[in-house]
Protein backbone atom coordinates (compact mmCIF):
# COMPACT_ATOMS: atom_id res chain seq x y z
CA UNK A 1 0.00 0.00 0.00
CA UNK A 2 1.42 3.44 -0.34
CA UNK A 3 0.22 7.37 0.12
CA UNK A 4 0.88 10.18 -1.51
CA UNK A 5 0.89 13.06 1.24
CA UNK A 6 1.16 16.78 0.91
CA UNK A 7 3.73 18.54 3.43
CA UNK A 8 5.11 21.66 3.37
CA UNK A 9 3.56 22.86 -0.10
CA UNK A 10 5.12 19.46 -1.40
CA UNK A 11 3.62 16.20 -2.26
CA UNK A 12 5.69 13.09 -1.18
CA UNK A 13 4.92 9.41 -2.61
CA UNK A 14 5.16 6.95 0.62
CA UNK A 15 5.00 3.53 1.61
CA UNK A 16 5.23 1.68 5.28
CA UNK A 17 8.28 1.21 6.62
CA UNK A 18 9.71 3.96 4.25
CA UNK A 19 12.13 6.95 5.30
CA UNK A 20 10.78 10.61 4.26
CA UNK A 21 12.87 13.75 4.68
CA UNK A 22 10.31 16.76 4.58
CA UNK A 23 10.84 20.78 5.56
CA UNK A 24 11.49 21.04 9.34
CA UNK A 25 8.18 19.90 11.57
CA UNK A 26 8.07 21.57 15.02
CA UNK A 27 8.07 18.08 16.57
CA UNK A 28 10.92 16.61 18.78
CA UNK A 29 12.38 13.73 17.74
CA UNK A 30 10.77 10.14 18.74
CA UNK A 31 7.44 12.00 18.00
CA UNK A 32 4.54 10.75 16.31
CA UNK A 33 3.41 12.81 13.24
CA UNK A 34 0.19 12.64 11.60
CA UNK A 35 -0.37 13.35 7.98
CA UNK A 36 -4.16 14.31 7.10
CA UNK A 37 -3.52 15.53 3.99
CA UNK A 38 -3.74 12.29 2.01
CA UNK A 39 -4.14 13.21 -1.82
CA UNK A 40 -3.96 9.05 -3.12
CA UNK A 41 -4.32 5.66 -1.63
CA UNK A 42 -3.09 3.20 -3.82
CA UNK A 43 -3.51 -0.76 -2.92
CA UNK A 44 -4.30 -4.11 -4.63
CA UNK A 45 -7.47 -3.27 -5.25
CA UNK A 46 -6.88 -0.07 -6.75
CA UNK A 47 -6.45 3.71 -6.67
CA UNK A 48 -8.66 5.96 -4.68
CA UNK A 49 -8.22 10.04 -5.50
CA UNK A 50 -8.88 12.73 -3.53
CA UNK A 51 -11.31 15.63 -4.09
CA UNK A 52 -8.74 17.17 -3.18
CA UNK A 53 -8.26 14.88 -0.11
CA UNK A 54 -9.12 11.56 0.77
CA UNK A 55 -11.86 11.75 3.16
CA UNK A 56 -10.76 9.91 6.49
CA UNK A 57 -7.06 8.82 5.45
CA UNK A 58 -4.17 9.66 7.29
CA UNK A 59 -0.34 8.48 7.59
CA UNK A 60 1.01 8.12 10.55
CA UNK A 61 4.65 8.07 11.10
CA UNK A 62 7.52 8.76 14.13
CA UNK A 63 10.34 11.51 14.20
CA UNK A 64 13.62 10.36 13.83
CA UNK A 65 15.48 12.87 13.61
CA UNK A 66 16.36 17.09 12.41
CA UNK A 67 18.85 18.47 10.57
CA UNK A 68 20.02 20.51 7.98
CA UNK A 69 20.55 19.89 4.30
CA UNK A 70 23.50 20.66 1.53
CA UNK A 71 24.92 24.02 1.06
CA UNK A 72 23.30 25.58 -2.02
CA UNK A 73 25.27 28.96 -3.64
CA UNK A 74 23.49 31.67 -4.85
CA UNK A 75 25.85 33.92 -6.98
CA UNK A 76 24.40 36.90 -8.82
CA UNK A 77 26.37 38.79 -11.06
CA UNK A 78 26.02 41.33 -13.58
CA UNK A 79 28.24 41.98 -16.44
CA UNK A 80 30.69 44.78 -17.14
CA UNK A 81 28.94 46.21 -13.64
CA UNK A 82 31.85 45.11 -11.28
CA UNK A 83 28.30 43.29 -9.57
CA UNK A 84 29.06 40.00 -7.58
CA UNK A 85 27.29 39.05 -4.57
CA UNK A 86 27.76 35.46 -2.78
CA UNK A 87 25.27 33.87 -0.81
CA UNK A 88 24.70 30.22 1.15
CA UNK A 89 21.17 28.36 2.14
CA UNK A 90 21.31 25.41 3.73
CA UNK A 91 17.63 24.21 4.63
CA UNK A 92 16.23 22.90 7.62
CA UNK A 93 15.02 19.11 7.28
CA UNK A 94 13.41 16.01 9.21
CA UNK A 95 13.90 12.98 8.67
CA UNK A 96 10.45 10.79 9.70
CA UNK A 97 9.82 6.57 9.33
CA UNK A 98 6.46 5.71 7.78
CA UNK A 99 4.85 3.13 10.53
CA UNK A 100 1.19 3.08 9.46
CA UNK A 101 -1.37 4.20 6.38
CA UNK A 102 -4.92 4.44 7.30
CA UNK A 103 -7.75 4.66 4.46
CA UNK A 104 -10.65 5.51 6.71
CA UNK A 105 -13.67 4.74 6.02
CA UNK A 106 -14.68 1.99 3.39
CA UNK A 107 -14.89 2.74 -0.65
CA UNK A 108 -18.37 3.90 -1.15
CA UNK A 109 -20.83 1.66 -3.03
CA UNK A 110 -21.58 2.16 -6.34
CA UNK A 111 -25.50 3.07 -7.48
CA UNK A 112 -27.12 -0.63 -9.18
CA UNK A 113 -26.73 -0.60 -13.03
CA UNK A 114 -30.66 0.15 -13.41
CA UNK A 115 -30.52 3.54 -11.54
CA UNK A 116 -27.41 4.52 -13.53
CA UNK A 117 -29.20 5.03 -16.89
CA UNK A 118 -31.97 6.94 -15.74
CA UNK A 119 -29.57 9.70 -14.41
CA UNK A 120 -27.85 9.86 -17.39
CA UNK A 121 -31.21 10.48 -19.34
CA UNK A 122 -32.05 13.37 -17.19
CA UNK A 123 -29.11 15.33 -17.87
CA UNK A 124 -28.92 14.78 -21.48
CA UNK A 125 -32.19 16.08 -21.79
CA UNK A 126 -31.17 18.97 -19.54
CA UNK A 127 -28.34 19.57 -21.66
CA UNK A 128 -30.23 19.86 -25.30
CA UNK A 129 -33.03 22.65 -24.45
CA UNK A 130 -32.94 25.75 -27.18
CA UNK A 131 -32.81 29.16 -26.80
CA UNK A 132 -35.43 31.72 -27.96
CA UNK A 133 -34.04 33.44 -31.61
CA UNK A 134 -33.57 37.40 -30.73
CA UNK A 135 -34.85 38.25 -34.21
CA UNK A 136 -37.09 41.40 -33.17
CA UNK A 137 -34.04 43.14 -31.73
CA UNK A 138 -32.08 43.21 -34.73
CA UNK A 139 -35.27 43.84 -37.14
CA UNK A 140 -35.70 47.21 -34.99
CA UNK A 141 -32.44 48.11 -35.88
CA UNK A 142 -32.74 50.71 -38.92
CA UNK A 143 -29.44 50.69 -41.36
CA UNK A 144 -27.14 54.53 -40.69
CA UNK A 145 -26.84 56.94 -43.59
CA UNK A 146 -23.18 56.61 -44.92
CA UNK A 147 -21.68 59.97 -43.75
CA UNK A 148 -20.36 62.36 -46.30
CA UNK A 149 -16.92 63.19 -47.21
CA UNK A 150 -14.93 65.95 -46.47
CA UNK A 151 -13.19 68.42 -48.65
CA UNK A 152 -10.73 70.62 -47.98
CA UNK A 153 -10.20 73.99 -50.16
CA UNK A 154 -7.13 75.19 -51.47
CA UNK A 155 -7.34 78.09 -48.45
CA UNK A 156 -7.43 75.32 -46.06
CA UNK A 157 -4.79 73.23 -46.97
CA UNK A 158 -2.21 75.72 -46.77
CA UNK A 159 -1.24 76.45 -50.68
């Protein structure tokens, strides 16, 4: 079975018994963590999707442990401007051990087969109705009178 979870404005694919190094969690290590944003369950039977979330799973796992990541440069420089600036990030990470992933609630039923085409009839017909034509608007309508051109005298034009 495995999860997909969003943390941090990130979405993570996990599995039980899996390692998961996410954006610092203001938990101390050997804490439990919950995850209730599930996005996708996936098992033998199948895939269930969230709308956005799937209702009533969760994935639980325990702190191991914080620290921080690689050094990443940021260098900015601008040519022929004598412009160079030099700067280090190093994020803050934790490192947390998938230990359970609960689905919640059971898969709803589906509808029997002999309801299902009797919804579908409703909305087709819902979806084919005409509008009224607007033909007495644009009959009211009378044509304009092309204007007249203009014409400039010698006096006027400069000459």
């Amino acid at each position: 079975m495995y999860a997909v979870v969003d943390s941090g404005g990130k979405q993570y694919r996990v599995e039980t018994g899996s390692t998961l190094v996410v954006d610092r969690l203001n938990a101390a290590a050997g804490a439990t963590v919950t995850f209730d944003r599930v996005l996708l369950v996936g098992d033998e039977d199948g895939v269930t999707v969230g709308t956005p979330t799937v209702s009533g799973a969760s994935v639980r796992g325990t702190v191991l442990e914080h620290g921080r990541g690689p050094k990443i440069i940021v260098f900015h420089f601008r040519p022929k401007a004598h412009y160079r600036r030099r700067n280090g990030q190093r994020a803050s990470l934790t490192r947390i051990r998938i230990d359970e992933i609960a689905t919640g609630a059971e898969k709803p039923k589906r509808a029997s087969k002999a309801a299902e085409p009797e919804a579908e009839a409703v909305t087709a017909k819902a979806t084919t109705t005409s509008r009224p034509a607007k033909a007495s608007a644009t009959a009211a309508k009378t044509p304009r009178a092309p204007r007249a051109k203009k014409t400039t005298t010698a006096s006027e034009s400069g000459e």
